[in-house]
C-alpha atoms as a PDB file:
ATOM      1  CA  UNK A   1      89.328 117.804 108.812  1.00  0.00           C
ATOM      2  CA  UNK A   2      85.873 118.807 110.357  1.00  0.00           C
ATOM      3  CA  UNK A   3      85.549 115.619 111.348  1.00  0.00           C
ATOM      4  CA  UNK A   4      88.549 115.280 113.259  1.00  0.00           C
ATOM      5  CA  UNK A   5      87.964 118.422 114.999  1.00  0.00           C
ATOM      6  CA  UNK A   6      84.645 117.465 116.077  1.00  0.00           C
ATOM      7  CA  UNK A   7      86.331 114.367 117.571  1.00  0.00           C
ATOM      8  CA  UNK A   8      88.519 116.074 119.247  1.00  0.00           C
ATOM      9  CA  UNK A   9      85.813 118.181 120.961  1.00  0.00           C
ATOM     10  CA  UNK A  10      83.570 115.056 121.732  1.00  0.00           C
ATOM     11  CA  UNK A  11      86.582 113.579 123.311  1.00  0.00           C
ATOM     12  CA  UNK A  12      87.457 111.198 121.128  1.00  0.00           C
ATOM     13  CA  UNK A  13      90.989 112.315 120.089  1.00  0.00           C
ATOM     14  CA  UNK A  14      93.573 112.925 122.722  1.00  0.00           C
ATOM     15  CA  UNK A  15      95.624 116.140 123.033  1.00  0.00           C
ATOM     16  CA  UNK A  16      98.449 114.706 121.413  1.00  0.00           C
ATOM     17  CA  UNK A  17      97.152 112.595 118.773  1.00  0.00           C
ATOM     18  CA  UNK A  18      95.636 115.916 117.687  1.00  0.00           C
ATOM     19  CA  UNK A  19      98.256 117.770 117.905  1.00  0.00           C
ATOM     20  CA  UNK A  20      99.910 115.227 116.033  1.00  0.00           C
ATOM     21  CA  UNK A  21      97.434 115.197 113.119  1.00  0.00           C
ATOM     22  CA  UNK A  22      95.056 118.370 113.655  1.00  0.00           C
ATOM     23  CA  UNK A  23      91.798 119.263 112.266  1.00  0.00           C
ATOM     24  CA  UNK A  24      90.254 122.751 111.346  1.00  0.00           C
ATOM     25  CA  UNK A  25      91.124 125.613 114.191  1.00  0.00           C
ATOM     26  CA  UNK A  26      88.066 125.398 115.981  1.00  0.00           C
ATOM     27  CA  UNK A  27      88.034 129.374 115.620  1.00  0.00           C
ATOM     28  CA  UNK A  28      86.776 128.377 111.739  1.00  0.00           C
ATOM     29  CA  UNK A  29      84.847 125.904 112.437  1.00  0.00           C
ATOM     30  CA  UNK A  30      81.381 128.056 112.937  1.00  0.00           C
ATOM     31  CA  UNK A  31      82.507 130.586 110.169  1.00  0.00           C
ATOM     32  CA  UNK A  32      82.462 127.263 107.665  1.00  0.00           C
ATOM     33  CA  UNK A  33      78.979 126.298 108.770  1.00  0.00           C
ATOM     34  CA  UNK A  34      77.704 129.276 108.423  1.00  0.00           C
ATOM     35  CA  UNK A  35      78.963 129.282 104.500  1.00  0.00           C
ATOM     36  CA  UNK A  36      77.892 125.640 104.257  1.00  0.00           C
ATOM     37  CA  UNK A  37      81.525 124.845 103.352  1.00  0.00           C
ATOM     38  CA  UNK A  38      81.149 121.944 105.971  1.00  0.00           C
ATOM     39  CA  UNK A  39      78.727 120.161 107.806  1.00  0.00           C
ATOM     40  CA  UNK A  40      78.492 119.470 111.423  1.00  0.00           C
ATOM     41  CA  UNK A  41      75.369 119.676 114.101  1.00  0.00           C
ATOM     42  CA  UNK A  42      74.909 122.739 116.276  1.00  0.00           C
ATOM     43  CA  UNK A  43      75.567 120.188 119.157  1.00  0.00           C
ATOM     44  CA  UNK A  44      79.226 119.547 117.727  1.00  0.00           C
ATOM     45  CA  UNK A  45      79.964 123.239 117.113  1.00  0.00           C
ATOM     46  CA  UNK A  46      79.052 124.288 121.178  1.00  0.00           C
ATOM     47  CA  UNK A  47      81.005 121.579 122.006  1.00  0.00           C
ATOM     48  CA  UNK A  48      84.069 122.768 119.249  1.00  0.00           C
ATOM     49  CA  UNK A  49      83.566 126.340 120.721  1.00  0.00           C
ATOM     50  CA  UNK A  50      83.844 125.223 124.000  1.00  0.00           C
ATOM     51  CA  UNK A  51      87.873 124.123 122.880  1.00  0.00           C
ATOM     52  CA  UNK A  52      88.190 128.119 122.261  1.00  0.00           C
ATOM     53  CA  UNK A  53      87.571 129.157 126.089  1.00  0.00           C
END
């Protein structure tokens, strides 16, 4: 579900598809890297942040 959130971010999902089939609320997506509960680059989480603004 990371993954697919990440996509979304990078542009790689459209609005609907993901709204369709979402991922993790980007809101969690920093709190779960910062547990190591997922995985992800620091690159992908500005650019899943940057879904929150």
């Amino acid at each position: 579900m990371a993954d697919r959130t990440v996509a979304y971010a990078q542009g790689r999902i459209t609005d609907t598809k993901f709204e369709a089939a979402p991922g993790i609320e980007p809101v969690w997506m920093q709190w779960l890297a910062n547990i190591a509960a997922i995985n992800t680059s620091p690159d992908d989480l500005r650019r899943v942040d940057q879904l929150t603004r």
